[in-house]
Protein backbone atom coordinates (compact mmCIF):
# COMPACT_ATOMS: atom_id res chain seq x y z
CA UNK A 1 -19.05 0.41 20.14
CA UNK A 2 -19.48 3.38 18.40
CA UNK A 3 -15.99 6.02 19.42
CA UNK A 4 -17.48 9.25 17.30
CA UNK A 5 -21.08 10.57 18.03
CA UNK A 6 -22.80 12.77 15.26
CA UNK A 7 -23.96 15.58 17.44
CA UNK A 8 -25.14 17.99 13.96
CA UNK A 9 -24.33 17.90 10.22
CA UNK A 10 -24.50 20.44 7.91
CA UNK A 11 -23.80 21.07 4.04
CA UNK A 12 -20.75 23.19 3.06
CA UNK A 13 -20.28 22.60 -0.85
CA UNK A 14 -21.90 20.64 -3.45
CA UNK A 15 -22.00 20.06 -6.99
CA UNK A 16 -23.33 17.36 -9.59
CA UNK A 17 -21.18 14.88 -8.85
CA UNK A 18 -20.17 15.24 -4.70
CA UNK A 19 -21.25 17.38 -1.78
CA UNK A 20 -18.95 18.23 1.19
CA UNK A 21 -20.46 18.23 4.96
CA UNK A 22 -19.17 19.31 8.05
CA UNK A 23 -19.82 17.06 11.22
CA UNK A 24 -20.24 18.22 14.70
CA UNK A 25 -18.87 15.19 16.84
CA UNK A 26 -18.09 14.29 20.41
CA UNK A 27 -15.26 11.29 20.78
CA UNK A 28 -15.46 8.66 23.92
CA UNK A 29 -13.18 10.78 26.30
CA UNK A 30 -16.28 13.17 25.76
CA UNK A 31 -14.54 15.89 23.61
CA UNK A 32 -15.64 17.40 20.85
CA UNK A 33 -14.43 18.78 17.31
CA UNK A 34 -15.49 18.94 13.57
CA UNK A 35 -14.49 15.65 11.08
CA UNK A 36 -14.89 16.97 6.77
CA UNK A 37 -17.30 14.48 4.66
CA UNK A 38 -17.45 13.90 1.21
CA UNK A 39 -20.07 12.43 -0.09
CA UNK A 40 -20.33 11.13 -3.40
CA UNK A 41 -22.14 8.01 -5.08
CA UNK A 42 -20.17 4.49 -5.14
CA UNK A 43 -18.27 3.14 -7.84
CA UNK A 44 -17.91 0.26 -10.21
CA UNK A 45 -14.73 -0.53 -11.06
CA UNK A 46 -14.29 -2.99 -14.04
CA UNK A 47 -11.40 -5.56 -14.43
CA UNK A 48 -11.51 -6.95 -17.90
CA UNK A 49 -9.52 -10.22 -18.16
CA UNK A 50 -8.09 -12.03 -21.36
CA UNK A 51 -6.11 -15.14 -19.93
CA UNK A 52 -3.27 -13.69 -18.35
CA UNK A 53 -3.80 -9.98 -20.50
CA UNK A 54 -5.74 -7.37 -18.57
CA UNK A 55 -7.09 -4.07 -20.17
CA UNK A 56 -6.44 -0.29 -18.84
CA UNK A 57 -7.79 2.70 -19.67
CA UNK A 58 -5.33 6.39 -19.43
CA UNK A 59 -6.77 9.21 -18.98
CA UNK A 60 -5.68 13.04 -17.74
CA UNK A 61 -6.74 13.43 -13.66
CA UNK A 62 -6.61 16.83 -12.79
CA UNK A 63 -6.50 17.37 -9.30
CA UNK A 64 -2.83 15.14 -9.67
CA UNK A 65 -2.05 17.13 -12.72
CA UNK A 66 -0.70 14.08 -14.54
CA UNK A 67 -2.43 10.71 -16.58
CA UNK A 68 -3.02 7.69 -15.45
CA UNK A 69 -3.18 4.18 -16.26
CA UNK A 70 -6.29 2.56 -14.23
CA UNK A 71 -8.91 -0.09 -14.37
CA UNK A 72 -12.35 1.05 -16.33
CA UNK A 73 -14.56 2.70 -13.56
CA UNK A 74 -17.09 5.42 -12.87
CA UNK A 75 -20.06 6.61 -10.91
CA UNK A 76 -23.36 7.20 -11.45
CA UNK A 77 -24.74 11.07 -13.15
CA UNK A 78 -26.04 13.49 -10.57
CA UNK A 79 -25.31 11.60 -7.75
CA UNK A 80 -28.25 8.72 -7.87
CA UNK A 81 -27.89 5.56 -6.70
CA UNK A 82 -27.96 2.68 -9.45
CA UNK A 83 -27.59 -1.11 -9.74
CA UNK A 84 -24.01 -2.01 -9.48
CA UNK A 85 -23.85 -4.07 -12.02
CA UNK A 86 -25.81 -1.87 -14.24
CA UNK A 87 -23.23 1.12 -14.03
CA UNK A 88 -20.12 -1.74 -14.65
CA UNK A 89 -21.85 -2.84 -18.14
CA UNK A 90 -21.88 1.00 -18.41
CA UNK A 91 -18.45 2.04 -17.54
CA UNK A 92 -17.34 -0.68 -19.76
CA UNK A 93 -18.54 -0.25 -22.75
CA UNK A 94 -18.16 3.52 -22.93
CA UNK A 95 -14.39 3.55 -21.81
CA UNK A 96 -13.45 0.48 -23.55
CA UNK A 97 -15.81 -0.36 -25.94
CA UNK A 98 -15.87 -3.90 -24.41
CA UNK A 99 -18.68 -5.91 -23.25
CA UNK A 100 -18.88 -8.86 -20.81
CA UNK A 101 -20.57 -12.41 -21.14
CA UNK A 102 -19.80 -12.93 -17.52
CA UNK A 103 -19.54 -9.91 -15.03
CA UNK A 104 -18.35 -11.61 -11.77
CA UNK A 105 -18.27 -9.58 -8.25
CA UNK A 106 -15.57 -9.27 -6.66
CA UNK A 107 -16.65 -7.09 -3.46
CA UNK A 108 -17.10 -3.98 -2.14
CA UNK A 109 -13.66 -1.76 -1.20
CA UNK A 110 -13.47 1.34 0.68
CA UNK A 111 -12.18 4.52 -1.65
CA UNK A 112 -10.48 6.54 1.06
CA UNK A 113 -12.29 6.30 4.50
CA UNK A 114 -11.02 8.45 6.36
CA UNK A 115 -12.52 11.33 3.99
CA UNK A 116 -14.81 10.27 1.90
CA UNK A 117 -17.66 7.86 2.48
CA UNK A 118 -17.69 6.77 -0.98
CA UNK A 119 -17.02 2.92 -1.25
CA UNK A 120 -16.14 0.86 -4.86
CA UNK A 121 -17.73 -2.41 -6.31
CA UNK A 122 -14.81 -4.81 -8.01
CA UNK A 123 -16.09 -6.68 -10.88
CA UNK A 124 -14.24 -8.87 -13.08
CA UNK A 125 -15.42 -8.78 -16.72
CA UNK A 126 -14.33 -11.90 -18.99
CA UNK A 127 -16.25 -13.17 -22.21
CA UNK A 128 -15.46 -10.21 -23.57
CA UNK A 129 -16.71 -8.64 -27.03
CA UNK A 130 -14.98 -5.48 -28.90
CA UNK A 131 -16.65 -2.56 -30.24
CA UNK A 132 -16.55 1.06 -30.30
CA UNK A 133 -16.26 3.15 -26.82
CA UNK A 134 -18.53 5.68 -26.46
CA UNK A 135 -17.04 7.80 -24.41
CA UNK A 136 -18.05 11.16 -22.46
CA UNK A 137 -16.87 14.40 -23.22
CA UNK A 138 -14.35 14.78 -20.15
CA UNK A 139 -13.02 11.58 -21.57
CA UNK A 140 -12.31 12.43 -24.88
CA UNK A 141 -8.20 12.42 -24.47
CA UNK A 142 -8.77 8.60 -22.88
CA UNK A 143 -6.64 5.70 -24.50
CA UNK A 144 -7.03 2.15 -23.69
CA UNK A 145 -5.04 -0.93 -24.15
CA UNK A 146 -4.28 -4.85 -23.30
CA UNK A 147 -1.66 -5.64 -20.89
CA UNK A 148 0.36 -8.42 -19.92
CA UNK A 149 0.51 -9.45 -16.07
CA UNK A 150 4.39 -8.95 -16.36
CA UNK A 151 4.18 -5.67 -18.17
CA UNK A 152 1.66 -4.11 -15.30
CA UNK A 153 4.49 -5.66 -12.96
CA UNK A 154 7.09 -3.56 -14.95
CA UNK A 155 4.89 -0.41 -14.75
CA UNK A 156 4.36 -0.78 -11.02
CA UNK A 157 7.88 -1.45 -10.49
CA UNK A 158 9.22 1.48 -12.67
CA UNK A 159 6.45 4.03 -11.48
CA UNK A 160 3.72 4.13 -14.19
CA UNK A 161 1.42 2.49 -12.81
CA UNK A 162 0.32 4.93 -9.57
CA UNK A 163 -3.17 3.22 -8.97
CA UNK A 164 -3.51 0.97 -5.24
CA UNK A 165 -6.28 -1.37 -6.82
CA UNK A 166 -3.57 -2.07 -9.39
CA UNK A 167 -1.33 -3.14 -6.72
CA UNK A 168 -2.77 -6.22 -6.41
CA UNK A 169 -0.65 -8.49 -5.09
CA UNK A 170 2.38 -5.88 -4.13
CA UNK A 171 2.86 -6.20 -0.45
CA UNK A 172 5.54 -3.21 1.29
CA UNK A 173 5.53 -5.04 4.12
CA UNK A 174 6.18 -8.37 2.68
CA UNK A 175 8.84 -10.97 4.27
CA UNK A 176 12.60 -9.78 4.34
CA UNK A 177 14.31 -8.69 0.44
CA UNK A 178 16.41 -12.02 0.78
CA UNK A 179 13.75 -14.29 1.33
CA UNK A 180 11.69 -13.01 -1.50
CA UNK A 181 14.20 -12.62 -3.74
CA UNK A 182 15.02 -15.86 -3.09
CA UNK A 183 11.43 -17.22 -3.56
CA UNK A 184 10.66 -15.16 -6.67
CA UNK A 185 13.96 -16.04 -8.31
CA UNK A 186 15.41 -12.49 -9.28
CA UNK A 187 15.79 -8.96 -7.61
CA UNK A 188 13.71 -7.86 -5.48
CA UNK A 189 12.17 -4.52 -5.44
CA UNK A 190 13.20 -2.54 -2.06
CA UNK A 191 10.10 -0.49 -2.10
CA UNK A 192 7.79 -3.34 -3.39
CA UNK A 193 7.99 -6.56 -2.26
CA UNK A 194 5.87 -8.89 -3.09
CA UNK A 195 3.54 -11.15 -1.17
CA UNK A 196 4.85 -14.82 -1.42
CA UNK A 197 1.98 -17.56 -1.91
CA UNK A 198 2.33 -20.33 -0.20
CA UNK A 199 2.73 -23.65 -1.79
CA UNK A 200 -0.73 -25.06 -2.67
CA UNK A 201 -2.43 -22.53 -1.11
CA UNK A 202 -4.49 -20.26 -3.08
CA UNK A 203 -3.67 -16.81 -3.31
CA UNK A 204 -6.33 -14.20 -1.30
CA UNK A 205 -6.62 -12.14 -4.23
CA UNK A 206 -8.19 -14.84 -6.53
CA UNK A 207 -8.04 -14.22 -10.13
CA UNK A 208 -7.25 -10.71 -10.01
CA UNK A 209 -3.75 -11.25 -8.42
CA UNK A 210 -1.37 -9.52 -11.27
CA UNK A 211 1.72 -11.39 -9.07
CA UNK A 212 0.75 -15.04 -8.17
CA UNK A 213 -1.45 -14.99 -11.78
């Protein structure tokens, strides 16, 4: 059942990279109102894995006025629509200077949907080669280094780390502080828990889970 109808669109901004639209829409009750679109091409996002090491890229985001540490991503120039897994080979090897033997998907996540209609493809990149990045212009102050699954725990914990799809594996609505502290054998973080994996069961995030490794 469909709960929104599109009763007329229409184009308010655009640019290179995203264009803004403004729907005309009638809800089930039968009222009506305007709902903001932006549309912009998907993502690949890139996580390159070294055993239990995983590699970030930091980089200056402007419309948070701060730097972030994130997974290797990007979309595709001018807003066309390209292979996937083309654009991850891409991203990878001009933010990182890596490239994959094995690019493995993951699946498809939504970016923010109650805004934006732009979704995100998850690959995991192992096998992996060094070389030289070869990075674009707006990505000239990037950096990029290995991590350890307990350092990106640290970084989470201690507020470095601000990226969700680095929050693998950190539940806020996990069971009660006791029983995870318990489970985990230290301290638990009041703000976030962990999820707990239960014995010989294999965790839901597969080999991307920075937690359950």
């Amino acid at each position: 059942m469909i709960a929104v109808e599109t009763l007329g669109s229409k184009q308010v901004y655009a640019n290179p990279w995203m264009a803004v639209r403004e729907d005309a829409i009638r809800r089930s009750d039968g009222s009506t109102g305007i709902y903001g679109v932006v549309d912009s091409p998907d993502i690949a996002l890139i996580i390159p894995a070294d055993g239990h090491r995983l590699h970030l890229v930091e980089q200056y985001r402007h419309p948070v006025a701060g730097r972030r540490w994130e997974f290797p991503s990007g979309s595709a120039d001018q807003r066309l629509d390209v292979d996937a897994a083309a654009l991850a080979t891409r991203e990878l090897r001009e933010e990182t200077g890596l490239l994959a033997s094995r690019l493995t998907p993951l699946g498809t996540l939504d970016v923010a949907p109650g805004m934006f209609s732009q979704r995100c493809r998850v690959f995991l990149a192992t096998d992996l080669t060094h070389g030289a990045p070869q990075r674009e212009l707006e990505e000239q102050d990037m950096r990029s280094a290995w991590f350890t699954r307990a350092d990106i725990e640290r970084m989470i914990n201690d507020g470095t780390i601000h990226r969700r799809e680095i929050h693998c594996g950190v539940h806020p609505a996990a069971p009660a502080r006791a029983d995870v502290a318990r489970l985990n054998g230290r301290r638990a973080n009041p703000w976030q828990q962990r999820t707990v994996r239960p014995p010989g069961k294999p965790c839901a995030a597969g080999p991307i889970c920075l937690i359950c490794g």
